[in-house]
Protein backbone atom coordinates (compact mmCIF):
# COMPACT_ATOMS: atom_id res chain seq x y z
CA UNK A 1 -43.87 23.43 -22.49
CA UNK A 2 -45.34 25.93 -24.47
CA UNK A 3 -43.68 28.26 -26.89
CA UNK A 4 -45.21 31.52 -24.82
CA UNK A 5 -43.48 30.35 -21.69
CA UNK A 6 -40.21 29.16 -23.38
CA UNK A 7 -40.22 32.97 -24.90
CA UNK A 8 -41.36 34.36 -21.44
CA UNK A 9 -37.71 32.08 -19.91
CA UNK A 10 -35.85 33.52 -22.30
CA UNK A 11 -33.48 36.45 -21.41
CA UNK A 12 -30.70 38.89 -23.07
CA UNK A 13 -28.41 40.70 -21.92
CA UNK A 14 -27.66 44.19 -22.34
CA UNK A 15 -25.68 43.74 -25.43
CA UNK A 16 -27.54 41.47 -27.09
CA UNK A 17 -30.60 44.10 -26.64
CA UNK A 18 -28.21 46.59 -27.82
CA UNK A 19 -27.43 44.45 -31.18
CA UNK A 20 -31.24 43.83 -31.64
CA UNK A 21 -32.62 47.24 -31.01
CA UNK A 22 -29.75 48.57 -33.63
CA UNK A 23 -28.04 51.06 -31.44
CA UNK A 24 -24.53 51.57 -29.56
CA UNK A 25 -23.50 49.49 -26.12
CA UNK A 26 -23.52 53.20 -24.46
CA UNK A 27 -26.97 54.48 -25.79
CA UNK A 28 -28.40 51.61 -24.13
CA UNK A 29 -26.47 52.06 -21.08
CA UNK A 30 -28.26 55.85 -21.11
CA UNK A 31 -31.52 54.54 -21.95
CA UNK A 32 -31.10 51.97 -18.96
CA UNK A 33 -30.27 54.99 -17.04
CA UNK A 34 -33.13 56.90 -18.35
CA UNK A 35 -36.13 54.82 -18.41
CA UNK A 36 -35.62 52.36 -15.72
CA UNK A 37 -39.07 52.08 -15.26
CA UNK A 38 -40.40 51.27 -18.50
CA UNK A 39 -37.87 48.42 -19.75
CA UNK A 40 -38.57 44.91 -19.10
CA UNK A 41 -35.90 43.08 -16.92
CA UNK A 42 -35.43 40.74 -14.03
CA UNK A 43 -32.51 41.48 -11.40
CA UNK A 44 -30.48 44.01 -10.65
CA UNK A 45 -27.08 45.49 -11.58
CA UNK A 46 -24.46 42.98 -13.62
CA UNK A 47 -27.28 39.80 -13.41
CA UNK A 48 -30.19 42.34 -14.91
CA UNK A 49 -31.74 40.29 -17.48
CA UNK A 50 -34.07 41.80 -20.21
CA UNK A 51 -37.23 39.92 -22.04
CA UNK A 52 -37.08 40.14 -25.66
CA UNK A 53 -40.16 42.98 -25.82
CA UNK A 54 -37.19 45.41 -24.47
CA UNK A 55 -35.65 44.67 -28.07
CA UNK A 56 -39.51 46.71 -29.11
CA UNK A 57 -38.67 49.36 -26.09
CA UNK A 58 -35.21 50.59 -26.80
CA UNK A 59 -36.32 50.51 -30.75
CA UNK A 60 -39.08 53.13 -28.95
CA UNK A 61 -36.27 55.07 -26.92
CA UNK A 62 -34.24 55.59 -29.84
CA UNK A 63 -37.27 57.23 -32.35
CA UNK A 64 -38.40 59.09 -29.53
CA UNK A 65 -34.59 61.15 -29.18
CA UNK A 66 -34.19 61.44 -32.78
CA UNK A 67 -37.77 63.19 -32.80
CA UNK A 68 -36.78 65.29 -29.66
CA UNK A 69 -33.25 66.28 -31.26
CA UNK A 70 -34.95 67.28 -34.71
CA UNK A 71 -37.20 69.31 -32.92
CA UNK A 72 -34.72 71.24 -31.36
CA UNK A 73 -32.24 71.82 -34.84
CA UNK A 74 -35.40 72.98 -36.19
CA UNK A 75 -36.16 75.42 -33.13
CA UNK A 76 -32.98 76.69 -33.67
CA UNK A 77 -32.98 76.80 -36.73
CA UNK A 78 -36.23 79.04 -37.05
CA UNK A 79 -34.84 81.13 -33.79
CA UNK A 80 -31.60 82.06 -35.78
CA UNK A 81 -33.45 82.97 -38.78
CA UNK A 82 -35.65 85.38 -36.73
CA UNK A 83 -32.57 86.91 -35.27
CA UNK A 84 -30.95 87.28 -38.56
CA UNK A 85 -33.81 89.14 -39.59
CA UNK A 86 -34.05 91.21 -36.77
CA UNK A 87 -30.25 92.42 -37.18
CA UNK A 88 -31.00 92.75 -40.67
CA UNK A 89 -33.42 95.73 -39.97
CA UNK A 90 -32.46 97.09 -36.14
CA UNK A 91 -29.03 99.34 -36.63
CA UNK A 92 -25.85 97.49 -35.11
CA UNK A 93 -24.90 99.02 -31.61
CA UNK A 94 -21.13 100.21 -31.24
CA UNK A 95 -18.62 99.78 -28.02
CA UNK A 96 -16.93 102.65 -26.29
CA UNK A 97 -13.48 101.89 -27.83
CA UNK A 98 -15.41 102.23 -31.08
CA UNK A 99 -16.89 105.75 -30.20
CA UNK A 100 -13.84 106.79 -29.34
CA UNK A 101 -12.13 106.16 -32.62
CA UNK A 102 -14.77 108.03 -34.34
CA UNK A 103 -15.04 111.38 -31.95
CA UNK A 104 -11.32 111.45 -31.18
CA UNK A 105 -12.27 111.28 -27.61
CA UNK A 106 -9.74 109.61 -25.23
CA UNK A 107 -11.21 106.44 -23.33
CA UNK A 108 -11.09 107.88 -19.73
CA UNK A 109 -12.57 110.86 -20.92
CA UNK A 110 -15.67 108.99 -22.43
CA UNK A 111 -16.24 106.91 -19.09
CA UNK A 112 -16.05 109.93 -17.53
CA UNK A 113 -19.15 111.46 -19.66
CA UNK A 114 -21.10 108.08 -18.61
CA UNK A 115 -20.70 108.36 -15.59
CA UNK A 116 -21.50 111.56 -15.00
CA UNK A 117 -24.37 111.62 -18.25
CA UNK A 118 -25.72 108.10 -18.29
CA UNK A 119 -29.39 109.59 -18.89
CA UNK A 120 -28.42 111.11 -21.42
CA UNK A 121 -26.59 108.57 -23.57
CA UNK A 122 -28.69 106.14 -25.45
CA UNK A 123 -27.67 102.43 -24.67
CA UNK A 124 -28.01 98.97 -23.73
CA UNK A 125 -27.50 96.65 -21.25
CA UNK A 126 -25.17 97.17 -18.03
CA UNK A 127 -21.52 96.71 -16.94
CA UNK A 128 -19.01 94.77 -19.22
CA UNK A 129 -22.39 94.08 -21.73
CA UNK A 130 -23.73 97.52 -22.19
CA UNK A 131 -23.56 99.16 -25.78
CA UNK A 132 -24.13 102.39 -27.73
CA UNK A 133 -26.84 103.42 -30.29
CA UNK A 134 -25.17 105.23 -33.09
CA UNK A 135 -27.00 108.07 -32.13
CA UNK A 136 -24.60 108.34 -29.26
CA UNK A 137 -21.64 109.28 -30.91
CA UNK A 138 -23.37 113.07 -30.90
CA UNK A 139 -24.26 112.94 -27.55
CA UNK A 140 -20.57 112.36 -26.98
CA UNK A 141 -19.47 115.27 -29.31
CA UNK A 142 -21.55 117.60 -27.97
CA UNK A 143 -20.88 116.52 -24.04
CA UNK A 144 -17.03 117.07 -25.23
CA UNK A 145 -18.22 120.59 -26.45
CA UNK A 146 -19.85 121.90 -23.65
CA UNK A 147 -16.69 120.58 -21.44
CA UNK A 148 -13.65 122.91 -21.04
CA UNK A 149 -10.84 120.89 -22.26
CA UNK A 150 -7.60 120.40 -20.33
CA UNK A 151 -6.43 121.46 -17.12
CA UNK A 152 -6.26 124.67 -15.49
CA UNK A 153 -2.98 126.78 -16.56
CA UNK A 154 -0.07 127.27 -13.95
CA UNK A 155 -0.13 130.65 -14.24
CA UNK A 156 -3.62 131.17 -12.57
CA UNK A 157 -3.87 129.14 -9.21
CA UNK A 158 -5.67 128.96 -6.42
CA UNK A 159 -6.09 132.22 -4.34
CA UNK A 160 -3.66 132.62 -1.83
CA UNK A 161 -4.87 133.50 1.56
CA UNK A 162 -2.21 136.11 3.57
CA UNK A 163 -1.20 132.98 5.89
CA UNK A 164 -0.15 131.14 3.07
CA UNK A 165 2.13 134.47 1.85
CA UNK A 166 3.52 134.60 5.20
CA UNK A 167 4.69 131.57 5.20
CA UNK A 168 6.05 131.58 2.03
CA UNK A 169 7.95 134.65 2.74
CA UNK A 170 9.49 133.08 5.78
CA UNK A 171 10.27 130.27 3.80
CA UNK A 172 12.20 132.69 1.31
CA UNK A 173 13.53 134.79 4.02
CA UNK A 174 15.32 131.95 5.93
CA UNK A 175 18.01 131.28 3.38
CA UNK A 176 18.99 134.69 3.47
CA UNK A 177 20.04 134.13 7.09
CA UNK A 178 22.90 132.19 5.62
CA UNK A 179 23.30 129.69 8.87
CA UNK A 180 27.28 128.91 9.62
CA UNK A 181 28.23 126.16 7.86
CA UNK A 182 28.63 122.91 10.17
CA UNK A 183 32.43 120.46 10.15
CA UNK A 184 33.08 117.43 9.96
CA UNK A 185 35.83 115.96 12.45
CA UNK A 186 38.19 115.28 8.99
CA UNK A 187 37.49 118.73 8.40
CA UNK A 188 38.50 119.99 11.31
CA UNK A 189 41.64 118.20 11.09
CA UNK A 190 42.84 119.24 7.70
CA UNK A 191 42.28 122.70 9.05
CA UNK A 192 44.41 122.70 12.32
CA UNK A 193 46.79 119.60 11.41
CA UNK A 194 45.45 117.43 13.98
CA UNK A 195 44.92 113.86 13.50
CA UNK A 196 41.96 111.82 13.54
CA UNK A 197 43.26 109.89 16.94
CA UNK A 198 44.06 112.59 18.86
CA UNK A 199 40.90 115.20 17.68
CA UNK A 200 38.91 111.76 19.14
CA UNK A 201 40.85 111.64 22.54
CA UNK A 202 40.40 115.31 23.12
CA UNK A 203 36.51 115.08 22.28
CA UNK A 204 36.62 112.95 25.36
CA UNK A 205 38.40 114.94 27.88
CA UNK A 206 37.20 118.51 26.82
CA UNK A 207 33.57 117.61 25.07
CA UNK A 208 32.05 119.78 27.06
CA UNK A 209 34.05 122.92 25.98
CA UNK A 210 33.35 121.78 22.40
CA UNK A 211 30.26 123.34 20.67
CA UNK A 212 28.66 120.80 18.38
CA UNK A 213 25.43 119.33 17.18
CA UNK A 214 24.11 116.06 17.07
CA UNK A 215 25.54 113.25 18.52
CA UNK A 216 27.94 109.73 17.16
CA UNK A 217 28.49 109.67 13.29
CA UNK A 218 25.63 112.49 12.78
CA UNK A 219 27.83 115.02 14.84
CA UNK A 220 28.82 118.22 13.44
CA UNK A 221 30.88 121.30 15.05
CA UNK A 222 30.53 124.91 14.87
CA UNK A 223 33.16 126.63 12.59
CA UNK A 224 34.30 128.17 16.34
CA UNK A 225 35.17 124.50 17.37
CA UNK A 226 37.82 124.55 15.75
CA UNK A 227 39.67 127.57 17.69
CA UNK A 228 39.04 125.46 20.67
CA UNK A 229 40.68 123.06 19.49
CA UNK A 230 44.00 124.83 18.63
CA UNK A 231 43.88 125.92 21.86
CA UNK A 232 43.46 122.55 23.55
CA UNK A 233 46.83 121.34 21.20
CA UNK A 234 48.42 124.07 22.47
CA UNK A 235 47.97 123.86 26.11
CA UNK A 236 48.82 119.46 25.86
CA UNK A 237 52.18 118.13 26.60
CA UNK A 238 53.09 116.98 22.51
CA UNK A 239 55.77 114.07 22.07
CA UNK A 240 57.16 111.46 23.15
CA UNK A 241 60.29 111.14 25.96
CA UNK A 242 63.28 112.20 24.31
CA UNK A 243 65.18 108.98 23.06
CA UNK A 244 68.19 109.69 25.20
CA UNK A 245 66.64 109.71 28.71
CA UNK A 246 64.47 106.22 27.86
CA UNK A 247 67.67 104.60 26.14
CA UNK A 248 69.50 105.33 29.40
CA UNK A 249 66.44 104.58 32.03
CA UNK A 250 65.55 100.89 30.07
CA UNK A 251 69.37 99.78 29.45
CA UNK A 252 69.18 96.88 32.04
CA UNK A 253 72.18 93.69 31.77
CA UNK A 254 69.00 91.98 30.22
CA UNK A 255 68.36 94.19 27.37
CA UNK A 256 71.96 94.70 26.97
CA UNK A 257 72.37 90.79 26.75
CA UNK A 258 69.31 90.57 24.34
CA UNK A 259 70.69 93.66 21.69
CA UNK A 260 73.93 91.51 21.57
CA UNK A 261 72.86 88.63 20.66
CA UNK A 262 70.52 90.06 18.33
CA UNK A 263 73.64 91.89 16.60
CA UNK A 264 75.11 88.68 16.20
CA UNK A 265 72.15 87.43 14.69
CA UNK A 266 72.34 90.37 12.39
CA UNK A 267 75.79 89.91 11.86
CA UNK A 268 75.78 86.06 10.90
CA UNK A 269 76.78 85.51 6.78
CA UNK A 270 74.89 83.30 3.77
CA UNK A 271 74.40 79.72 5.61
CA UNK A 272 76.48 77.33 4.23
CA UNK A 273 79.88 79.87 3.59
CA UNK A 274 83.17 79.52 5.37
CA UNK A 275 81.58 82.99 7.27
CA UNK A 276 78.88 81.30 8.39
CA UNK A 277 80.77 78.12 9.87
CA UNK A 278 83.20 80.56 11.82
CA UNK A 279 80.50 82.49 13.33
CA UNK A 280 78.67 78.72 14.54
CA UNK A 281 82.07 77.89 15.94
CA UNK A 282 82.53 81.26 17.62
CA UNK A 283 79.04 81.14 19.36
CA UNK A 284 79.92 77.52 20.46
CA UNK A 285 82.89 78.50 21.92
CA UNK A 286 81.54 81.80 23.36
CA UNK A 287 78.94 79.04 25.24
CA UNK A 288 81.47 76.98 26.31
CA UNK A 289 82.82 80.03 28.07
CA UNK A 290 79.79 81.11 29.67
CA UNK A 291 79.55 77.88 31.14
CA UNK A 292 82.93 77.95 32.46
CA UNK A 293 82.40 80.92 34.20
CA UNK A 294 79.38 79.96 35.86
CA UNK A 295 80.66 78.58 39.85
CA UNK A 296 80.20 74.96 40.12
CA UNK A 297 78.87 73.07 42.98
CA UNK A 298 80.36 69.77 43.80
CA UNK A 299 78.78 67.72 47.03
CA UNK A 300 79.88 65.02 48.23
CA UNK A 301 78.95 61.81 50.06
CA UNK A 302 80.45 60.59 53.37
């Protein structure tokens, strides 16, 4: 076999192309990406095999990017020079917030004058980006001078039409009409001694004979409400049944039984004291009675 063939059966792998070519296991995985086309290999994806003239092409790869990125530090190099120059001789441009520092000029005030005289104001660029040329700070100054400052005094308004007077005189004349005051219920009731209960229970029988506004909690009564109500407290039967008549109508052997033993009850000493043994032998012997005096029934058997 001939050396040309043995060098053609020869292959490397990626990272023995990497080692040969002098550069980094992930440059040549980017150059593999990059110029698929133009490396020598056999296969495809993890069994991709490369010829030892791709040792020659990624050698290539790598001179080509280091021209293409000292081309562009040296574009940008020159670019910033040219720039530097340029802001060297063109006069720097200033921001509103800037302007507004040197005029005195408040910030709403100064969007205000750009709105309204844009043409006038020399600038630069739009929106968020736009700046000033120092000239503008007179432009402001004199915008703020031919502006009246400030608002218009209270003691000049608008003029008013005779409507508007009218009204306003009604307006002022309807105090003066000093409308009766309105009461509360609790009012009411400190005034005439009434309770609460009973002003309630005769705002349900005589409502209607009542004058009021308004209707639940927002209900209010007319200071002559509460003549009506005097009069209504006068004309009612007030009081109980005297104690004497419902002592004597309720006194039944029942309740008479029940008040006695509830005056024994009453009557009984500390527990535990010679008192208090008495008074259990009394009642014992005050049942025994009882039951003695109940009839007894005795039947009996033939």
């Amino acid at each position: 076999m001939s050396a040309a063939a043995a060098g053609r059966k020869k292959l490397l792998t990626l990272g023995e192309v990497a080692r040969r070519a002098g550069v980094s296991m992930a440059t040549a995985l980017r150059y593999k990406k990059l110029y698929q086309d133009r490396i020598s290999s056999e296969g495809e994806g993890r069994r991709q095999r490369y010829s030892v003239a791709a040792v020659k092409e990624f050698k290539a790869f790598k001179n080509e990017r280091s021209t293409k990125r000292r081309g562009k530090k040296k574009a940008a190099a020159q670019a910033a020079g040219t720039q530097a120059k340029g802001a060297a001789g063109a006069p720097s441009l200033l921001t509103l917030s800037s302007i507004g520092q040197q005029t005195g000029i408040s910030y709403p005030t100064l969007q205000r004058y750009v709105r309204l005289f844009g043409d006038r104001i020399p600038h630069e660029g739009e929106g968020r980006k736009r700046r000033y040329h120092p000239d503008s700070v007179a432009v402001f100054r004199e915008l703020r001078a031919e502006s009246k400052p400030g608002r218009k005094p209270k003691a000049a308004p608008a003029a008013k039409s005779p409507a508007r007077r009218k009204r306003k005189a009604r307006a002022a004349a309807k105090p003066a009409a000093a409308a009766p005051k309105l009461l509360t219920l609790t009012a009411i009731g400190q005034q005439t001694g009434i309770s609460g209960p009973t002003l309630q229970r005769y705002l349900k029988l005589y409502g209607d004979r009542i004058p009021h506004e308004g209707e639940g909690r927002r209900r209010r009564y007319h200071p002559e409400a509460v003549a009506v109500f005097r009069e209504i407290r006068s004309r009612s039967k007030r009081g109980r049944k005297p104690k004497a008549k419902v002592a004597a109508a309720a006194k039944t052997p029942v309740r008479r039984k029940r008040k006695a033993r509830a005056a024994r009850v009453k009557r009984q000493p500390a527990a535990g004291s010679v008192e208090a043994r008495l008074a259990a032998l009394e009642a014992q012997v005050s049942l025994v009675l009882e039951k003695l005096d109940q009839p007894i029934t005795i039947t009996l058997n033939r």
